[in-house]
C-alpha atoms as a PDB file:
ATOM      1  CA  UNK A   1       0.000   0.000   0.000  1.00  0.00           C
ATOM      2  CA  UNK A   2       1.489   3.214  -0.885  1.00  0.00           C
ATOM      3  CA  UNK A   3       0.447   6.172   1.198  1.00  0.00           C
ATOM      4  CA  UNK A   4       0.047  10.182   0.005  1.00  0.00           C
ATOM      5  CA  UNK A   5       0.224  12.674   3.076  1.00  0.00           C
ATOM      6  CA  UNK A   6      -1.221  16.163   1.679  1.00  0.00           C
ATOM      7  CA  UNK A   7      -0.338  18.807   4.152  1.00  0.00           C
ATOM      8  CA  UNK A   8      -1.426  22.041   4.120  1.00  0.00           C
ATOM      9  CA  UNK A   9       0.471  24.248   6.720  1.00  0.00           C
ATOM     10  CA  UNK A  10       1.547  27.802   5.989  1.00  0.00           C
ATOM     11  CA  UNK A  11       4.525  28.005   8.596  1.00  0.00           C
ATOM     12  CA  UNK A  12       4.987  24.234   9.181  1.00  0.00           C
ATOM     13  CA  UNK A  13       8.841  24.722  10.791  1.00  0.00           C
ATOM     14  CA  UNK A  14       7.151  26.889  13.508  1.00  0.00           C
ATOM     15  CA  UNK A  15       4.285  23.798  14.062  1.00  0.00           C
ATOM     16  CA  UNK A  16       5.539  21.589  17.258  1.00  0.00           C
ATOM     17  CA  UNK A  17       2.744  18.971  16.200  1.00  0.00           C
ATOM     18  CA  UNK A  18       3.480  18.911  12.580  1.00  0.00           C
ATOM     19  CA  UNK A  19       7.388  18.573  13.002  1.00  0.00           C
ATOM     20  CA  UNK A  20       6.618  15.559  15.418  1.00  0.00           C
ATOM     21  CA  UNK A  21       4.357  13.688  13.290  1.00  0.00           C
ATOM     22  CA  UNK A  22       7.519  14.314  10.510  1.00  0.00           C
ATOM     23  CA  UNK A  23       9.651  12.439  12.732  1.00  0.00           C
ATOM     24  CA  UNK A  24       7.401   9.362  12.637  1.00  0.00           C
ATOM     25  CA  UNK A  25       7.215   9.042   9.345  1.00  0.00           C
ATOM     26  CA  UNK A  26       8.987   5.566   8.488  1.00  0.00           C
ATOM     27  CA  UNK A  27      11.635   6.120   6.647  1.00  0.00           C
ATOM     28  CA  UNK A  28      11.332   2.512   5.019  1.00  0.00           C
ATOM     29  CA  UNK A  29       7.544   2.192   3.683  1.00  0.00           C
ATOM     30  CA  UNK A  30       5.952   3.581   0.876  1.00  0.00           C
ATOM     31  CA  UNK A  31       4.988   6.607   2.051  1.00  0.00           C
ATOM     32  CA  UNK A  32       4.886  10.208   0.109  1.00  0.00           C
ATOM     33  CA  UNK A  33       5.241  13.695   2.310  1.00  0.00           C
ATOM     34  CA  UNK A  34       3.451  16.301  -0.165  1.00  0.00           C
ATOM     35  CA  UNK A  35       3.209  19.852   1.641  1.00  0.00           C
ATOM     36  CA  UNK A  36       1.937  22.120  -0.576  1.00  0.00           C
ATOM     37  CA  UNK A  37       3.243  25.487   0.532  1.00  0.00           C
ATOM     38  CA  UNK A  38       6.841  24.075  -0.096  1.00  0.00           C
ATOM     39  CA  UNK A  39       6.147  22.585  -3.210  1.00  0.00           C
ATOM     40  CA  UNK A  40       3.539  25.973  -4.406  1.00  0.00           C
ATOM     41  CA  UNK A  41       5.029  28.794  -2.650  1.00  0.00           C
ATOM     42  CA  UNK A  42       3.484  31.195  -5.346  1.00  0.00           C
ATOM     43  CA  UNK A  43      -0.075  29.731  -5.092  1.00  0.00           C
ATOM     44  CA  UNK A  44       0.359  27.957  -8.487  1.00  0.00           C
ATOM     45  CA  UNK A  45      -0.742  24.325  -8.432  1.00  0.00           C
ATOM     46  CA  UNK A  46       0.498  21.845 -11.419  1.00  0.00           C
ATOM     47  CA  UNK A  47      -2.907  19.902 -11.887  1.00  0.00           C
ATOM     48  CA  UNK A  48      -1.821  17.412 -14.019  1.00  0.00           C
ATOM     49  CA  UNK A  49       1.467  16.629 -11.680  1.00  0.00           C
ATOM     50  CA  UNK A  50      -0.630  16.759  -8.920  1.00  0.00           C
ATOM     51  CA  UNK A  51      -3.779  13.877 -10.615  1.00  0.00           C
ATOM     52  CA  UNK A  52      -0.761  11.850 -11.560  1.00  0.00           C
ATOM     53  CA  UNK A  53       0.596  11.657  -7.978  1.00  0.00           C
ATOM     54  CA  UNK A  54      -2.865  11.329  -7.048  1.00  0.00           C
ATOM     55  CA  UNK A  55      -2.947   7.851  -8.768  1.00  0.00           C
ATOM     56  CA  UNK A  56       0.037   6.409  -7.898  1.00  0.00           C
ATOM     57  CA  UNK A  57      -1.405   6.349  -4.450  1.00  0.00           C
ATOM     58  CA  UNK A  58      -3.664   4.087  -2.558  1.00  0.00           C
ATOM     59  CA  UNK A  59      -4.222   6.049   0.567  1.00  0.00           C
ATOM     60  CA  UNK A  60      -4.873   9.949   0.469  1.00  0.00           C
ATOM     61  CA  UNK A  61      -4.478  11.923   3.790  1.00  0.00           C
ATOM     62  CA  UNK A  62      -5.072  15.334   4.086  1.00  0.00           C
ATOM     63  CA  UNK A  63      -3.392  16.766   7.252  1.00  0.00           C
ATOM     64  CA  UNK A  64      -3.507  20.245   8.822  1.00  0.00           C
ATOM     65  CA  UNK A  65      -4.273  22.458  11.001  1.00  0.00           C
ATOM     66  CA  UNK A  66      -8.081  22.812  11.680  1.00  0.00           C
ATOM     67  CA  UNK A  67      -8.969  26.897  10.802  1.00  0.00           C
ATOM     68  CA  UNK A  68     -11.902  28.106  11.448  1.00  0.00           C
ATOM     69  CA  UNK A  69     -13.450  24.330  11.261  1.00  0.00           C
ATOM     70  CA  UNK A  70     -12.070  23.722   7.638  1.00  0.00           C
ATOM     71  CA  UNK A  71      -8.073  23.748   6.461  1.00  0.00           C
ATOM     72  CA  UNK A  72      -5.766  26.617   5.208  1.00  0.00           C
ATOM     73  CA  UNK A  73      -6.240  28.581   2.140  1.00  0.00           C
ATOM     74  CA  UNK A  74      -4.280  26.152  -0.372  1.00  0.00           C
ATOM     75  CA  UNK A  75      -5.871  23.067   0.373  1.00  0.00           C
ATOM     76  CA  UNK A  76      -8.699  24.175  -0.860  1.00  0.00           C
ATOM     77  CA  UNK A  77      -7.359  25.932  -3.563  1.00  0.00           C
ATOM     78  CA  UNK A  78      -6.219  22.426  -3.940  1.00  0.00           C
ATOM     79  CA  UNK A  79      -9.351  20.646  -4.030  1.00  0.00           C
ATOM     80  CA  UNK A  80     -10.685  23.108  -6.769  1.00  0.00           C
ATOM     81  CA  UNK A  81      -8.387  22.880  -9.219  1.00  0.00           C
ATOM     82  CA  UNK A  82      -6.901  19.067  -8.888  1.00  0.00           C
ATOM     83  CA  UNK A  83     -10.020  17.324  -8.306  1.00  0.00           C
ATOM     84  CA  UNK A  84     -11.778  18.337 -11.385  1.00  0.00           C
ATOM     85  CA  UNK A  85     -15.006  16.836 -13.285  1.00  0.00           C
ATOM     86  CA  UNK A  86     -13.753  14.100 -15.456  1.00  0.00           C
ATOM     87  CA  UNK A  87     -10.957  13.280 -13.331  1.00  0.00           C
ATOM     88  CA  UNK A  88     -12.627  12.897  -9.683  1.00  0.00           C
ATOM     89  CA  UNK A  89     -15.698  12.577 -10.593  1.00  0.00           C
ATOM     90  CA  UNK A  90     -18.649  12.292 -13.407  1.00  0.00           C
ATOM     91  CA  UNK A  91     -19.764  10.037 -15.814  1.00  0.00           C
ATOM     92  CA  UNK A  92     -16.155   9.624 -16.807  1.00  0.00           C
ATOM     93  CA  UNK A  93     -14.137  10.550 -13.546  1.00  0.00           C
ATOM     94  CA  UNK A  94     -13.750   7.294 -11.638  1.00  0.00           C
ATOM     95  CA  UNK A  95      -9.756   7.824 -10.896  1.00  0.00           C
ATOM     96  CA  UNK A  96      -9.995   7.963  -7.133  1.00  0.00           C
ATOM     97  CA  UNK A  97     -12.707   5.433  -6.672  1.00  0.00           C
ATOM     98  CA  UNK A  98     -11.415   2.662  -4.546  1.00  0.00           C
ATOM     99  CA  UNK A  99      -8.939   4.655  -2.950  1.00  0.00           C
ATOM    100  CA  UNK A 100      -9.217   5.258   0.590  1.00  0.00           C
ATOM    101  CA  UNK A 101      -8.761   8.471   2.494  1.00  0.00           C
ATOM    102  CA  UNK A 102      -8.898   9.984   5.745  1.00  0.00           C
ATOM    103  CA  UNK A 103      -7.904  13.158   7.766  1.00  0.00           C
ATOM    104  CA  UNK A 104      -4.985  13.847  10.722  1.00  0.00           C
ATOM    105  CA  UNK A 105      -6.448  17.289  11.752  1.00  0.00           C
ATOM    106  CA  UNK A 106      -4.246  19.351  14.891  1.00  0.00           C
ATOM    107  CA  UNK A 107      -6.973  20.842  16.581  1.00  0.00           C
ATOM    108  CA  UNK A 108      -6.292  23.728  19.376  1.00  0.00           C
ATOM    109  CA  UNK A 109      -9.616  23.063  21.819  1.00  0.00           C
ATOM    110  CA  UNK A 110      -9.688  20.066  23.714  1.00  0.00           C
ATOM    111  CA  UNK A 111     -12.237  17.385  22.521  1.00  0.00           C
ATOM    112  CA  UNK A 112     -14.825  17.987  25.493  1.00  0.00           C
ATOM    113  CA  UNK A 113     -15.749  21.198  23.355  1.00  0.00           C
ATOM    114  CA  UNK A 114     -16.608  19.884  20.387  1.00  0.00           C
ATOM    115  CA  UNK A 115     -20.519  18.838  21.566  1.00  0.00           C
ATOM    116  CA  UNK A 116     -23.501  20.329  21.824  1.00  0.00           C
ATOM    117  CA  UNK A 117     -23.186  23.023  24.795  1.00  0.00           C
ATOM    118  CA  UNK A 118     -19.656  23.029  24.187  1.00  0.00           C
ATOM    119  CA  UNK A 119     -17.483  26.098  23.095  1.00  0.00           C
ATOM    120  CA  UNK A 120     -17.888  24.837  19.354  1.00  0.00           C
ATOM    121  CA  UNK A 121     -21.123  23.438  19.808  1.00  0.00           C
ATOM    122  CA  UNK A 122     -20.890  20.810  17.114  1.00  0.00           C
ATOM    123  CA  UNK A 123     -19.208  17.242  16.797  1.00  0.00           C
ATOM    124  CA  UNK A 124     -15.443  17.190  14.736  1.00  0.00           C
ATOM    125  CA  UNK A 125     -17.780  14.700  12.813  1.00  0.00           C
ATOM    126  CA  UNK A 126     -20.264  17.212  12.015  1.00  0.00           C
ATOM    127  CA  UNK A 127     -17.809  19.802  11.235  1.00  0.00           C
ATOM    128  CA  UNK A 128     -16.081  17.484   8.797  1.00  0.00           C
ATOM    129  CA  UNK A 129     -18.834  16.619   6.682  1.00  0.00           C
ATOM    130  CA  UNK A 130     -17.315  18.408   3.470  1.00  0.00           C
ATOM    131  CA  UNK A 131     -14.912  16.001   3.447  1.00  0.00           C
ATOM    132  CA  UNK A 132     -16.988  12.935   4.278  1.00  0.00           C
ATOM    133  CA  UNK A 133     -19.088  14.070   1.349  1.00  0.00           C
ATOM    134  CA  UNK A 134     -15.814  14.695  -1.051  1.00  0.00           C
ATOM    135  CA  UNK A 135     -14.804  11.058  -0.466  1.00  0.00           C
ATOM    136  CA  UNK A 136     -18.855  10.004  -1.402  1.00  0.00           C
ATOM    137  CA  UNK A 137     -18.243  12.112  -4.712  1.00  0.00           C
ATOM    138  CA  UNK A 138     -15.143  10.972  -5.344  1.00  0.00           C
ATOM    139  CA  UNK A 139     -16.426   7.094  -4.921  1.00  0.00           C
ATOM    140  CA  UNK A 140     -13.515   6.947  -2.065  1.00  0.00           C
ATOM    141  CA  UNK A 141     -13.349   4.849   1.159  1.00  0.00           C
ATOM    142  CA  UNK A 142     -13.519   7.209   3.933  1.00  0.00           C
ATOM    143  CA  UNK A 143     -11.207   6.384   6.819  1.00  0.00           C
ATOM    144  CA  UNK A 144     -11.729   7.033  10.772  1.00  0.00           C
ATOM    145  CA  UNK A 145      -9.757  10.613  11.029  1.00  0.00           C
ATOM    146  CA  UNK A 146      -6.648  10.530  13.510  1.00  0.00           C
ATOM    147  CA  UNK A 147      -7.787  13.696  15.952  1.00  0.00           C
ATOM    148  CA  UNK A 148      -4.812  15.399  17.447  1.00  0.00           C
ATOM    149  CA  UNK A 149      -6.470  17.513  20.277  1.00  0.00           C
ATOM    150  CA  UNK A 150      -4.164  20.364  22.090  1.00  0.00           C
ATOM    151  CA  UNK A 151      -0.646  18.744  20.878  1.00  0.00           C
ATOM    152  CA  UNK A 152       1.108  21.982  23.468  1.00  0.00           C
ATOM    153  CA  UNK A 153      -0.550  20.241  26.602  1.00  0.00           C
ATOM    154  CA  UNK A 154      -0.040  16.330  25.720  1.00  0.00           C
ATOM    155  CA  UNK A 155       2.250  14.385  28.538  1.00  0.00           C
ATOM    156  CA  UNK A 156       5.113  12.557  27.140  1.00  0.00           C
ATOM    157  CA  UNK A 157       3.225   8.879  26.959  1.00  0.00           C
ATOM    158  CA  UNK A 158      -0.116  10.763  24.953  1.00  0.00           C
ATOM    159  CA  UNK A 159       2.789  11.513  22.446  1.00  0.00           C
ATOM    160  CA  UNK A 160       3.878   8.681  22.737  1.00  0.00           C
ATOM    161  CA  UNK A 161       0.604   7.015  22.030  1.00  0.00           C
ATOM    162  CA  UNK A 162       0.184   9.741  18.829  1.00  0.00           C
ATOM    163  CA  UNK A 163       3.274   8.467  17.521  1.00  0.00           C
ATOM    164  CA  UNK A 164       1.977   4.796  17.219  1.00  0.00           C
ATOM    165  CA  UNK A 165      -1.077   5.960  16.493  1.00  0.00           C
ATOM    166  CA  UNK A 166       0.163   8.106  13.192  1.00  0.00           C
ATOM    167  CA  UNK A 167       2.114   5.353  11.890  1.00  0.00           C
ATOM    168  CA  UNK A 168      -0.752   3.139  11.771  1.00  0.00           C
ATOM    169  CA  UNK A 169      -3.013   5.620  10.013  1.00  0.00           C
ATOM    170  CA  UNK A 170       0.299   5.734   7.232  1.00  0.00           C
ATOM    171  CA  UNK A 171       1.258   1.944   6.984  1.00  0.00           C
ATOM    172  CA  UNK A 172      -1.661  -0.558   9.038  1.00  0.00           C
ATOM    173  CA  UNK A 173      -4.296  -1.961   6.667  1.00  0.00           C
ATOM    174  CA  UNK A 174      -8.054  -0.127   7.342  1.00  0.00           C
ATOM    175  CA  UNK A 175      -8.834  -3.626   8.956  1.00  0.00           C
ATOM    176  CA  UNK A 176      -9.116  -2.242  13.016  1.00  0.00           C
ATOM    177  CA  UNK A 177      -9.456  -5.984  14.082  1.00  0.00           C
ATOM    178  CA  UNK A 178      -7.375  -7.084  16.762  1.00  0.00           C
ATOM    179  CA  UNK A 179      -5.663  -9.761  14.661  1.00  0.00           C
ATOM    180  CA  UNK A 180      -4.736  -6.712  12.000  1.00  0.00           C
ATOM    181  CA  UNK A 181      -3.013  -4.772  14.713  1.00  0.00           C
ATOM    182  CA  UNK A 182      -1.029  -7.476  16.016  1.00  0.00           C
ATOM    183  CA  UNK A 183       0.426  -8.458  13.019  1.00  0.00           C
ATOM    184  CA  UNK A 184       1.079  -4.564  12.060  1.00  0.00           C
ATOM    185  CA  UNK A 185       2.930  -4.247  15.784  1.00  0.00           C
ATOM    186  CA  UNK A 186       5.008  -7.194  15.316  1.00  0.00           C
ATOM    187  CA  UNK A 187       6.073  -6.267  12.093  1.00  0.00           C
ATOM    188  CA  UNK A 188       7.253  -2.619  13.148  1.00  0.00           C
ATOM    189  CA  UNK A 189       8.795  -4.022  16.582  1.00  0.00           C
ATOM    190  CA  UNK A 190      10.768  -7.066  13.971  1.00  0.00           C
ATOM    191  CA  UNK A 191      12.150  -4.554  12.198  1.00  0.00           C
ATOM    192  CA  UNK A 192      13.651  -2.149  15.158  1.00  0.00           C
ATOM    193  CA  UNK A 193      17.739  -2.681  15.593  1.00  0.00           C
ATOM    194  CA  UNK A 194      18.587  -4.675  18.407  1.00  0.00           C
ATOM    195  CA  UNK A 195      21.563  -3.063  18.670  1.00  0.00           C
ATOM    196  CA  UNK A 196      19.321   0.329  19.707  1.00  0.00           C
ATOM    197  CA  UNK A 197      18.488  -1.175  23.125  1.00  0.00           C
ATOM    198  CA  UNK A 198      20.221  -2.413  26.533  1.00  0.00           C
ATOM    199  CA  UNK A 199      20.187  -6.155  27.111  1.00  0.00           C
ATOM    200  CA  UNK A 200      17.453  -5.728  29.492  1.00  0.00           C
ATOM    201  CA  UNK A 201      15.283  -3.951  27.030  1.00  0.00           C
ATOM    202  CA  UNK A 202      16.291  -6.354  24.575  1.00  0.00           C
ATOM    203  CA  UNK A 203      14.825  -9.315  26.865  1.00  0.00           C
ATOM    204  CA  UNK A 204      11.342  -7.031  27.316  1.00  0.00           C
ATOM    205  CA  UNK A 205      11.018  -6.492  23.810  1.00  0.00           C
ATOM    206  CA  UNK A 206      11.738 -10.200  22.663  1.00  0.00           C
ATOM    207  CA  UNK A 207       9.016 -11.606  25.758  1.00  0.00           C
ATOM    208  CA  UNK A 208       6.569  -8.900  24.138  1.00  0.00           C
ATOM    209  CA  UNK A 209       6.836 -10.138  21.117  1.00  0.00           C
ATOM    210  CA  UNK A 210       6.409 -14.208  22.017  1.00  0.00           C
ATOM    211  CA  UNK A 211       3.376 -13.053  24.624  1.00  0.00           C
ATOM    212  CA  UNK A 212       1.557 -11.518  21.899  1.00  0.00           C
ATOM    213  CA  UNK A 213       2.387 -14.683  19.142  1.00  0.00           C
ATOM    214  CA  UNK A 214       1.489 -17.124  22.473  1.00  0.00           C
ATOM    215  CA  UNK A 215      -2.112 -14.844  22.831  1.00  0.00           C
ATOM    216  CA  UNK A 216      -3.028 -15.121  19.179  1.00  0.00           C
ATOM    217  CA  UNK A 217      -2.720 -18.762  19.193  1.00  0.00           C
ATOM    218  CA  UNK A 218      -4.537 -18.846  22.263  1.00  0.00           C
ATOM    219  CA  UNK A 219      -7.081 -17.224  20.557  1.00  0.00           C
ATOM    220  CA  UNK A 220      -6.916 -18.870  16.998  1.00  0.00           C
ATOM    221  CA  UNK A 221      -7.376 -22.554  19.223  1.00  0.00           C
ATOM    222  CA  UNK A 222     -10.681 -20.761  21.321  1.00  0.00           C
ATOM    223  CA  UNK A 223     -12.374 -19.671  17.966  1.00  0.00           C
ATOM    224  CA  UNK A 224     -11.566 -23.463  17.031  1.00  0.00           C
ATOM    225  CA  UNK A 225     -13.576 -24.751  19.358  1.00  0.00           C
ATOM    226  CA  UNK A 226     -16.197 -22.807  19.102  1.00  0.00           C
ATOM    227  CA  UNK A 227     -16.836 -23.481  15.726  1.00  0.00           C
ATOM    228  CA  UNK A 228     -16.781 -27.122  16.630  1.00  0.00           C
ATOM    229  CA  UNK A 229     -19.823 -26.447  19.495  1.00  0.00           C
ATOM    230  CA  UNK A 230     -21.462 -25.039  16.764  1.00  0.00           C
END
């Protein structure tokens, strides 16, 4: 699966949450880092560069900074001129269908206020609908959005957490089962160098890894016999 990350951010060295999310990208998947003020400082988007990159890519992201409940100016600017009829959508626009694609939105009010009686009064699910109903046109699959709430005030194990979290929205099949992640955890924690940890992390790591291959058989055998009671 090869992933597109479209971010929109007009002073993205300044952004604490937007360098940090950089710095878990993996460096060895098939993943693209597009952000369009870099690549369009003068405002002047390349359509047909941007539709080819488009379809070289099975997952879309959009990711930025949530402005006055929608994204900066270029994003949009984006939207109109790269995702045009014929291309996106229509009777023959069908080049995005299949695809999947989601959000990773930094968000400066803490989630409580996003509800009815709130300070924002309406749901980030309400306030996204624009792009629920872009992926409906579009005839894409639309992905649960990775919600980064108040980055400034997270402790270091929610960042922790947001790191994990952000690599599985760029690498982890849209499966959410618990089998799915598994397999996606001991594939990234395979591929980490040994030679990065003490022995005794070493040891932790390895007994991780065994207790979670040990659990899944554990459960593979239960749903075995189950099926036989049936």
């Amino acid at each position: 699966m090869k992933t597109l990350v479209i971010i929109s951010h007009p002073e993205i060295g300044d952004s604490s949450s937007q360098q940090f999310l950089l710095s878990a990208v993996p460096k060895d998947k098939d993943v693209t880092i597009h952000h369009l003020e870099s690549v369009y400082p003068d405002g002047n988007i390349d359509t047909v560069k941007e539709q080819k990159l488009l379809k070289q890519h099975d997952r879309i992201l959009f990711q930025f900074p949530f402005y006055w409940y929608s994204s900066p100016a270029l994003l949009k600017q984006w939207q109109d001129d790269v995702l045009t009829e014929g291309f996106a959508y229509g009777p023959r626009g069908s080049m995005l269908a299949g695809k999947e694609f989601g959000l990773v939105l930094a968000i400066g009010v803490k989630n409580s206020e996003y509800q009815a009686g709130g300070r924002e009064s309406f749901s980030i699910s309400e306030l996204t609908k624009p792009y629920q109903a872009m992926a409906v046109k579009t005839e894409m699959v639309y992905l649960k959005p990775l919600l980064i709430f108040q980055f400034a005030y997270m402790t270091h194990e929610q960042k922790m957490k947001l790191y994990i979290d952000y690599q599985q929205v760029l690498t982890r099949e849209k499966d959410a089962s618990l089998e799915t992640r598994e397999k996606w955890l001991l594939e990234q924690l395979e591929q980490l160098d040994g030679k990065a940890f003490q022995p005794n992390e070493e040891t932790t790591l390895s007994n991780a890894m065994e207790q979670i291959k040990t659990n899944r058989t554990t459960i593979d055998e239960l749903k075995m016999i189950l099926e036989q009671i049936r």
